[in-house]
PDB file of N, CA and C in Angstrom:
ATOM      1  N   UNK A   1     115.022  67.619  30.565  1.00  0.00           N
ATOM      2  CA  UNK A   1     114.615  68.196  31.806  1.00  0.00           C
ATOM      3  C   UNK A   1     114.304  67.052  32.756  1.00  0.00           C
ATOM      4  N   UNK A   2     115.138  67.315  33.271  1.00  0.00           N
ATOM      5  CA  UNK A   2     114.588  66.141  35.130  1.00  0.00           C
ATOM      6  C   UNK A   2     114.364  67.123  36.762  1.00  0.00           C
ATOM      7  N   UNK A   3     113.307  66.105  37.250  1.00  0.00           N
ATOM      8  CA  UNK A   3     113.184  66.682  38.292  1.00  0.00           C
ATOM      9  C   UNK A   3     112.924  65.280  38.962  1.00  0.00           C
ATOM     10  N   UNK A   4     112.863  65.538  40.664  1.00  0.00           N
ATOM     11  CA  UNK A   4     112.500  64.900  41.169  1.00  0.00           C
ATOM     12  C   UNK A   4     111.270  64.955  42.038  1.00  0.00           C
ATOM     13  N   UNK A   5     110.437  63.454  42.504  1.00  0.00           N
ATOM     14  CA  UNK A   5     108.990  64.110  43.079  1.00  0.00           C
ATOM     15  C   UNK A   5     109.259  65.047  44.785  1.00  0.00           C
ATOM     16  N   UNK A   6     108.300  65.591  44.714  1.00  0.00           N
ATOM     17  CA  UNK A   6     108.165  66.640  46.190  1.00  0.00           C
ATOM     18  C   UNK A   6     109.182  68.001  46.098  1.00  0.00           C
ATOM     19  N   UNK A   7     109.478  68.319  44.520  1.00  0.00           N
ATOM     20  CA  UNK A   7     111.046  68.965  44.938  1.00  0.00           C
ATOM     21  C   UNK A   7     110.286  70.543  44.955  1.00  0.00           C
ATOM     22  N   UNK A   8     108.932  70.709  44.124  1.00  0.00           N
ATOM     23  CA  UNK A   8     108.099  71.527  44.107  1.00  0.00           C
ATOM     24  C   UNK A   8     109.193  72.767  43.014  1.00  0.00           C
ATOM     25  N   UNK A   9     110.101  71.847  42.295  1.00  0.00           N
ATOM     26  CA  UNK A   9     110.391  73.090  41.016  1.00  0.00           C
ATOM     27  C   UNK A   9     109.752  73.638  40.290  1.00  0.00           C
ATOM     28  N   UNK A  10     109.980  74.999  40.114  1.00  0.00           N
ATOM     29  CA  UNK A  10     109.317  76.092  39.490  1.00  0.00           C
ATOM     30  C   UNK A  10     110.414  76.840  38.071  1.00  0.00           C
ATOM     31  N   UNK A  11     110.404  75.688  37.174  1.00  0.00           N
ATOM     32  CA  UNK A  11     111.449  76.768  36.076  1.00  0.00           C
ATOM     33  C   UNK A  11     111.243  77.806  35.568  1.00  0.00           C
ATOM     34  N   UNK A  12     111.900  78.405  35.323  1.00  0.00           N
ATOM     35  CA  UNK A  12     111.458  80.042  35.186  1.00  0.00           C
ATOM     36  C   UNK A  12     111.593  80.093  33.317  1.00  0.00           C
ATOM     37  N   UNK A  13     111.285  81.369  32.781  1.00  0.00           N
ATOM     38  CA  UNK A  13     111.193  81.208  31.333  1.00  0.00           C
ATOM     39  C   UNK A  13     112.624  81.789  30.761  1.00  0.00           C
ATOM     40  N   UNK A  14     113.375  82.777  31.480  1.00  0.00           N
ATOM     41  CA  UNK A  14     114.272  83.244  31.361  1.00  0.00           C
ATOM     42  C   UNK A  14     115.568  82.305  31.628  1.00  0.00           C
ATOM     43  N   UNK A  15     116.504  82.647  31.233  1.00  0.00           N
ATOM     44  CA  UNK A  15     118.140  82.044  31.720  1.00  0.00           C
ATOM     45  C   UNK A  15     118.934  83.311  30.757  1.00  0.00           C
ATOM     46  N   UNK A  16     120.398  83.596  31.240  1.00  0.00           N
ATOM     47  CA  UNK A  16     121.405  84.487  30.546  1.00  0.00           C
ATOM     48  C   UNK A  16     122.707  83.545  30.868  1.00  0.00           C
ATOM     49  N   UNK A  17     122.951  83.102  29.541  1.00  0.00           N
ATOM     50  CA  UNK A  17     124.396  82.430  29.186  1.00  0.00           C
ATOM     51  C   UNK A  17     125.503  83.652  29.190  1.00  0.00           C
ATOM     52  N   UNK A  18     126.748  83.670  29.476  1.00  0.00           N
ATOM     53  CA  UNK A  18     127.366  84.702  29.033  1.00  0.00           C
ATOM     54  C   UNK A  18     128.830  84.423  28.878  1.00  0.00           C
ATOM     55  N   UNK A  19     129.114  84.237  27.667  1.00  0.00           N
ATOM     56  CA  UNK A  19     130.373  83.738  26.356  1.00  0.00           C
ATOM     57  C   UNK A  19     131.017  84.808  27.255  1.00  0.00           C
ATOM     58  N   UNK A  20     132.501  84.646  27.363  1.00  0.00           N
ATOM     59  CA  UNK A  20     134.268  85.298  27.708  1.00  0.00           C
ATOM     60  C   UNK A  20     133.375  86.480  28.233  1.00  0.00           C
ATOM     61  N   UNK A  21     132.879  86.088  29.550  1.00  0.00           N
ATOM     62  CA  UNK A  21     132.623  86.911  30.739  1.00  0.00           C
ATOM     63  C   UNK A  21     134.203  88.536  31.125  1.00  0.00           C
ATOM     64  N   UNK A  22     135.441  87.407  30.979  1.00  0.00           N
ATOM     65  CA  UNK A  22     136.522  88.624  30.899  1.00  0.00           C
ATOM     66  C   UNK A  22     136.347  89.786  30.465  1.00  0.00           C
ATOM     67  N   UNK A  23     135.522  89.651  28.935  1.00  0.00           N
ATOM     68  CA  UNK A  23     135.582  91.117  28.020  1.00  0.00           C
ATOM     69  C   UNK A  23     134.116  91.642  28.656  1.00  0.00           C
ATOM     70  N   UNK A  24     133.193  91.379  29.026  1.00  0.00           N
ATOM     71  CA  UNK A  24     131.782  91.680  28.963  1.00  0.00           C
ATOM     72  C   UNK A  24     131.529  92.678  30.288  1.00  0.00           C
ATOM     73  N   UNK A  25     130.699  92.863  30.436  1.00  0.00           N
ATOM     74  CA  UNK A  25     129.866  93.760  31.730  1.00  0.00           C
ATOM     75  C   UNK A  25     130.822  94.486  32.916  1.00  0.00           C
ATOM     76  N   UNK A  26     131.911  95.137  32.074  1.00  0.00           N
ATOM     77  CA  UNK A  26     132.805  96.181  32.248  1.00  0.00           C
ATOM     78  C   UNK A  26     131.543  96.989  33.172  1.00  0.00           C
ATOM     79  N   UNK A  27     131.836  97.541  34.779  1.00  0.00           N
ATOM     80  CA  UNK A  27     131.350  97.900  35.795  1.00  0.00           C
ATOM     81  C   UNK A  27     131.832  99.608  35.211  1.00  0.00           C
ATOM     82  N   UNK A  28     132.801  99.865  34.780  1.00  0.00           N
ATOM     83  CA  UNK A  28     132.643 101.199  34.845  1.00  0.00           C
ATOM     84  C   UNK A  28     132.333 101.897  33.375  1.00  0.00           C
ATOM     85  N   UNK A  29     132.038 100.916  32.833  1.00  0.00           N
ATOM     86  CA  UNK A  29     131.484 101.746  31.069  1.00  0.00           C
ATOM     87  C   UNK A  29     129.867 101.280  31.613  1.00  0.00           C
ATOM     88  N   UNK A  30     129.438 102.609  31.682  1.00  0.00           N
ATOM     89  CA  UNK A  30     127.504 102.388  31.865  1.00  0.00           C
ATOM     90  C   UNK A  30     126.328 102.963  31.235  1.00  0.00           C
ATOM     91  N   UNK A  31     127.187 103.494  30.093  1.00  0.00           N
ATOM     92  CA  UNK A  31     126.704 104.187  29.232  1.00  0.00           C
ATOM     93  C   UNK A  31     125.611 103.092  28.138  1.00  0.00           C
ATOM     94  N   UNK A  32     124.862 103.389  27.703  1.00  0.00           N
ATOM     95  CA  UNK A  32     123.561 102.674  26.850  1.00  0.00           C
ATOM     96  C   UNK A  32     124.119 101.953  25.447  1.00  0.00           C
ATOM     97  N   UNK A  33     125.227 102.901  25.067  1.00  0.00           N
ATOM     98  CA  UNK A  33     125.528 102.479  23.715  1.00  0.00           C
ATOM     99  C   UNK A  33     126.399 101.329  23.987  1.00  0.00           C
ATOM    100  N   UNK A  34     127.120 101.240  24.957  1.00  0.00           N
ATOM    101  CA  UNK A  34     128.376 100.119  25.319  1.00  0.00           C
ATOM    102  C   UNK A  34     128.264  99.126  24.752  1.00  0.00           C
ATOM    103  N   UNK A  35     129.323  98.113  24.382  1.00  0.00           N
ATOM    104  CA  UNK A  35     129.081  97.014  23.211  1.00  0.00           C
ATOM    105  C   UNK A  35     128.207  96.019  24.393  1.00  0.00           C
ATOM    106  N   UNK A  36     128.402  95.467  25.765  1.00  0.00           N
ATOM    107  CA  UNK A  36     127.626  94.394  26.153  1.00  0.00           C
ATOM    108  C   UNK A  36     126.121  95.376  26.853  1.00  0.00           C
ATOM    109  N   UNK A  37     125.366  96.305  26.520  1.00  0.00           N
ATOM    110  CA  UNK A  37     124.560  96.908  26.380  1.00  0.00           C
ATOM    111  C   UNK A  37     123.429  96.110  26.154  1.00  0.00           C
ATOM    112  N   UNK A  38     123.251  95.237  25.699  1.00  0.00           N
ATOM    113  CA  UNK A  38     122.649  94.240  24.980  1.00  0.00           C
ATOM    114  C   UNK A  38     122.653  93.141  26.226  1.00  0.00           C
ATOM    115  N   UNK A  39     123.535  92.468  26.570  1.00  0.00           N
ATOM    116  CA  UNK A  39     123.271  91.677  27.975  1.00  0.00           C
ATOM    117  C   UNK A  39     122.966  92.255  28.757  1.00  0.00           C
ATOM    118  N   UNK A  40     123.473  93.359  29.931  1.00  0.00           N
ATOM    119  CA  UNK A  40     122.746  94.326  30.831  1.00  0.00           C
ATOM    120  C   UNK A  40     121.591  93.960  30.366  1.00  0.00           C
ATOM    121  N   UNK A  41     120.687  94.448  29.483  1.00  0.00           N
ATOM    122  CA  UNK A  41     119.132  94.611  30.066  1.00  0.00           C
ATOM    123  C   UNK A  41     118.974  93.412  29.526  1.00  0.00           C
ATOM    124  N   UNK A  42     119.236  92.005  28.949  1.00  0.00           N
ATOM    125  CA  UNK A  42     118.879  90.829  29.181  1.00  0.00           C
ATOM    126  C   UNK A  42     119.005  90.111  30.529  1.00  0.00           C
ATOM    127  N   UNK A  43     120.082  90.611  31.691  1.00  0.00           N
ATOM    128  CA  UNK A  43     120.342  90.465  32.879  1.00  0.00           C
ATOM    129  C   UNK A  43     119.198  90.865  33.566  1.00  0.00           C
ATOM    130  N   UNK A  44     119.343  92.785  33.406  1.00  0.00           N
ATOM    131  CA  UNK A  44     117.799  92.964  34.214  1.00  0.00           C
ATOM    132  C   UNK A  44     116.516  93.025  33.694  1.00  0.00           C
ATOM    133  N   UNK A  45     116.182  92.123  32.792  1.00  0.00           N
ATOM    134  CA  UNK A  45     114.906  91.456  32.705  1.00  0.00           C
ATOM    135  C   UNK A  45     114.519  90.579  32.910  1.00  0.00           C
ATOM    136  N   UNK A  46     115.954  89.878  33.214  1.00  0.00           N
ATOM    137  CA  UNK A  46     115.612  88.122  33.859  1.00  0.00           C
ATOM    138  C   UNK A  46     115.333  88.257  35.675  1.00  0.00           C
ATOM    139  N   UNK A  47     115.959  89.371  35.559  1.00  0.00           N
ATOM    140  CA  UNK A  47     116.015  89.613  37.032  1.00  0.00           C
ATOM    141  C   UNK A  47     115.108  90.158  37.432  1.00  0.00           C
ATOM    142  N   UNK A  48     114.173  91.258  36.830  1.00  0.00           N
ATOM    143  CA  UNK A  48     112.829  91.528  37.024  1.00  0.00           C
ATOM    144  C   UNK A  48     111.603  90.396  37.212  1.00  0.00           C
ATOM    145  N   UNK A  49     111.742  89.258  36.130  1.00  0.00           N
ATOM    146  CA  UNK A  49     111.303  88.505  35.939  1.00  0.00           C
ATOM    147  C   UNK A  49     111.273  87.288  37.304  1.00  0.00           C
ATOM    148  N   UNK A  50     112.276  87.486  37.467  1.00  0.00           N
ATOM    149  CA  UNK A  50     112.502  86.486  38.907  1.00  0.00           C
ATOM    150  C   UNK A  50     111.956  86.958  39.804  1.00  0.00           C
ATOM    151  N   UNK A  51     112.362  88.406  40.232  1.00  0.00           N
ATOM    152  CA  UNK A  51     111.281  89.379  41.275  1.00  0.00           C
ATOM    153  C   UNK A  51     110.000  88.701  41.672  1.00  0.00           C
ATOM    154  N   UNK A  52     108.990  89.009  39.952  1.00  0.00           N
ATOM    155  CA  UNK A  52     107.701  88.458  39.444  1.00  0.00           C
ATOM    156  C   UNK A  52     107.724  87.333  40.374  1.00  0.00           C
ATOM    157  N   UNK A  53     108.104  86.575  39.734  1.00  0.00           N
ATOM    158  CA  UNK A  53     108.125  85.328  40.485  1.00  0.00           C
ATOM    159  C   UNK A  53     107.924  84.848  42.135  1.00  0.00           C
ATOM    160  N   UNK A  54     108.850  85.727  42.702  1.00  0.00           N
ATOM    161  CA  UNK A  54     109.081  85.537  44.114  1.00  0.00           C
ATOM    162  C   UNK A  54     107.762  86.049  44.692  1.00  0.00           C
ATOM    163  N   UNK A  55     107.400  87.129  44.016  1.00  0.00           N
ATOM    164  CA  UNK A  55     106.273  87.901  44.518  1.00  0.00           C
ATOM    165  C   UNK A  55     105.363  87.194  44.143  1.00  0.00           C
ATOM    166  N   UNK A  56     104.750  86.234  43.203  1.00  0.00           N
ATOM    167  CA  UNK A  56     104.103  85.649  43.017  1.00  0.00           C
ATOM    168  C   UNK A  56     103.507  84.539  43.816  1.00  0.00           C
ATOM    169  N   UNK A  57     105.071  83.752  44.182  1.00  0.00           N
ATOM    170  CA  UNK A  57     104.927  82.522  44.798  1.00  0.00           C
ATOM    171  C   UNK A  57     104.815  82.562  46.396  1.00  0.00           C
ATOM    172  N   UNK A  58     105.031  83.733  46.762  1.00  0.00           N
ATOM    173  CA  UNK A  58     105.084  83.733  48.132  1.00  0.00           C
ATOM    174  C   UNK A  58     103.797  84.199  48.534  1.00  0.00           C
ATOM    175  N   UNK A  59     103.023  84.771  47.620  1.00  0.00           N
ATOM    176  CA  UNK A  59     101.472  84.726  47.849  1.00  0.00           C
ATOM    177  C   UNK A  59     100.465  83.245  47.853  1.00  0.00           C
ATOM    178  N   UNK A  60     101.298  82.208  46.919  1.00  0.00           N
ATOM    179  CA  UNK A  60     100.928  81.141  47.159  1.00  0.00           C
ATOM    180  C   UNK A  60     101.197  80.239  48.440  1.00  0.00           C
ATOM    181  N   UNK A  61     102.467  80.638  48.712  1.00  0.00           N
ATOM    182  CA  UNK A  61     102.894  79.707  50.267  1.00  0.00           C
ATOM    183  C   UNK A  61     101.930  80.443  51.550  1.00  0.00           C
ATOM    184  N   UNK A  62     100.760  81.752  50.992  1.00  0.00           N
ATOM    185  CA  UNK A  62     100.569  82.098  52.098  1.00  0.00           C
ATOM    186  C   UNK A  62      99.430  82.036  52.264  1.00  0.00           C
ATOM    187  N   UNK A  63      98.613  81.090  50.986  1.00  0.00           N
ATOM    188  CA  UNK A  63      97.888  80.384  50.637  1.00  0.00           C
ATOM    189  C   UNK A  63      97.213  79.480  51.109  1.00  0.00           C
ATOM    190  N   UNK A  64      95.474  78.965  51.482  1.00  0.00           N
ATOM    191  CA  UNK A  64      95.489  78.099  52.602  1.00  0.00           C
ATOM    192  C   UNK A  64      95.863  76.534  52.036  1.00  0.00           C
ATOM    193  N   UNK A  65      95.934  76.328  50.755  1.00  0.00           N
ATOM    194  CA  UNK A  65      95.896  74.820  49.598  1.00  0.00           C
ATOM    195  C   UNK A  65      97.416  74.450  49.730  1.00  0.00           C
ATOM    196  N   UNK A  66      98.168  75.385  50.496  1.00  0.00           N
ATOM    197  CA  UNK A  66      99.619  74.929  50.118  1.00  0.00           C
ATOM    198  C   UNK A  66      99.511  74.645  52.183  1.00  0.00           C
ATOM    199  N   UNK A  67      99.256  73.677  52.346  1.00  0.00           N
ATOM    200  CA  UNK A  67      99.377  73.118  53.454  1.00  0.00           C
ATOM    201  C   UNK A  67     100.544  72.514  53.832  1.00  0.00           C
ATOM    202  N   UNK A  68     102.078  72.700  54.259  1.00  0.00           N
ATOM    203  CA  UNK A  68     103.221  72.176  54.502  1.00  0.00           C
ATOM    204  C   UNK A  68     103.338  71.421  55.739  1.00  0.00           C
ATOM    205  N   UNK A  69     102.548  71.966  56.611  1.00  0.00           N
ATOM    206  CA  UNK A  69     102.595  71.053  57.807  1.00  0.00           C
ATOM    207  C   UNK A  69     101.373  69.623  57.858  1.00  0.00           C
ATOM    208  N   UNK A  70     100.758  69.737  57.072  1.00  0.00           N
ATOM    209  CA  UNK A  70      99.818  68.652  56.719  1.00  0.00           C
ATOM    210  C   UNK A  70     100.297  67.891  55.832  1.00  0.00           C
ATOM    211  N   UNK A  71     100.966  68.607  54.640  1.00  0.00           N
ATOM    212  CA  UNK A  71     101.462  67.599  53.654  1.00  0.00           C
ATOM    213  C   UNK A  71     102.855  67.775  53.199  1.00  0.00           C
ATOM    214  N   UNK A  72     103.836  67.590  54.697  1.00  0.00           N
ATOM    215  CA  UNK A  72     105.136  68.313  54.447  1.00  0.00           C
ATOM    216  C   UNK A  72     105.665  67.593  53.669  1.00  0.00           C
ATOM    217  N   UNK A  73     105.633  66.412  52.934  1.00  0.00           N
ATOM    218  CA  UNK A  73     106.320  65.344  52.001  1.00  0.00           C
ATOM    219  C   UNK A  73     105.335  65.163  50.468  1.00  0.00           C
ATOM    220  N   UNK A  74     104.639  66.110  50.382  1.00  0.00           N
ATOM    221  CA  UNK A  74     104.021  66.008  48.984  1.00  0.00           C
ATOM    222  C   UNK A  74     102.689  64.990  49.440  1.00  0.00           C
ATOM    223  N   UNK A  75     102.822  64.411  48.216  1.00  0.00           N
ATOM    224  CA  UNK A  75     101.542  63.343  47.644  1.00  0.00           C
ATOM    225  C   UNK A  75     101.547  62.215  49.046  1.00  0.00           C
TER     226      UNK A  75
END
């Protein structure tokens, strides 16, 4: 893992890899049992999860400690 300083990254806990995308997340089979059934809701839980996030962090930028115009370059 690398980052750089001031970049203010936030990694998230989730990620979805997804092996021969060709065969997988067929748009018109939407039925529960479907064989990639199993990714779908690994998709939308990462994606819920990110939501979390946004909603989270944007309560912090609105925050009085996150000062950007005082400390628009970090440290």
């Amino acid at each position: 893992m690398s980052s750089y300083k001031n970049t203010k990254i936030c990694y998230l806990p989730d990620h979805v890899i997804i092996r021969d995308i060709e065969n997988v997340l067929d748009t018109h089979d939407l039925t529960t049992d479907a064989p990639d059934s199993h990714i779908k809701n690994r998709i939308d839980r990462s994606l819920d999860v990110l939501l979390r996030y946004t909603a989270a962090l944007s309560e912090m930028r609105k925050h009085s400690t996150v000062d950007l115009m005082q400390h628009a370059h970090g440290m």
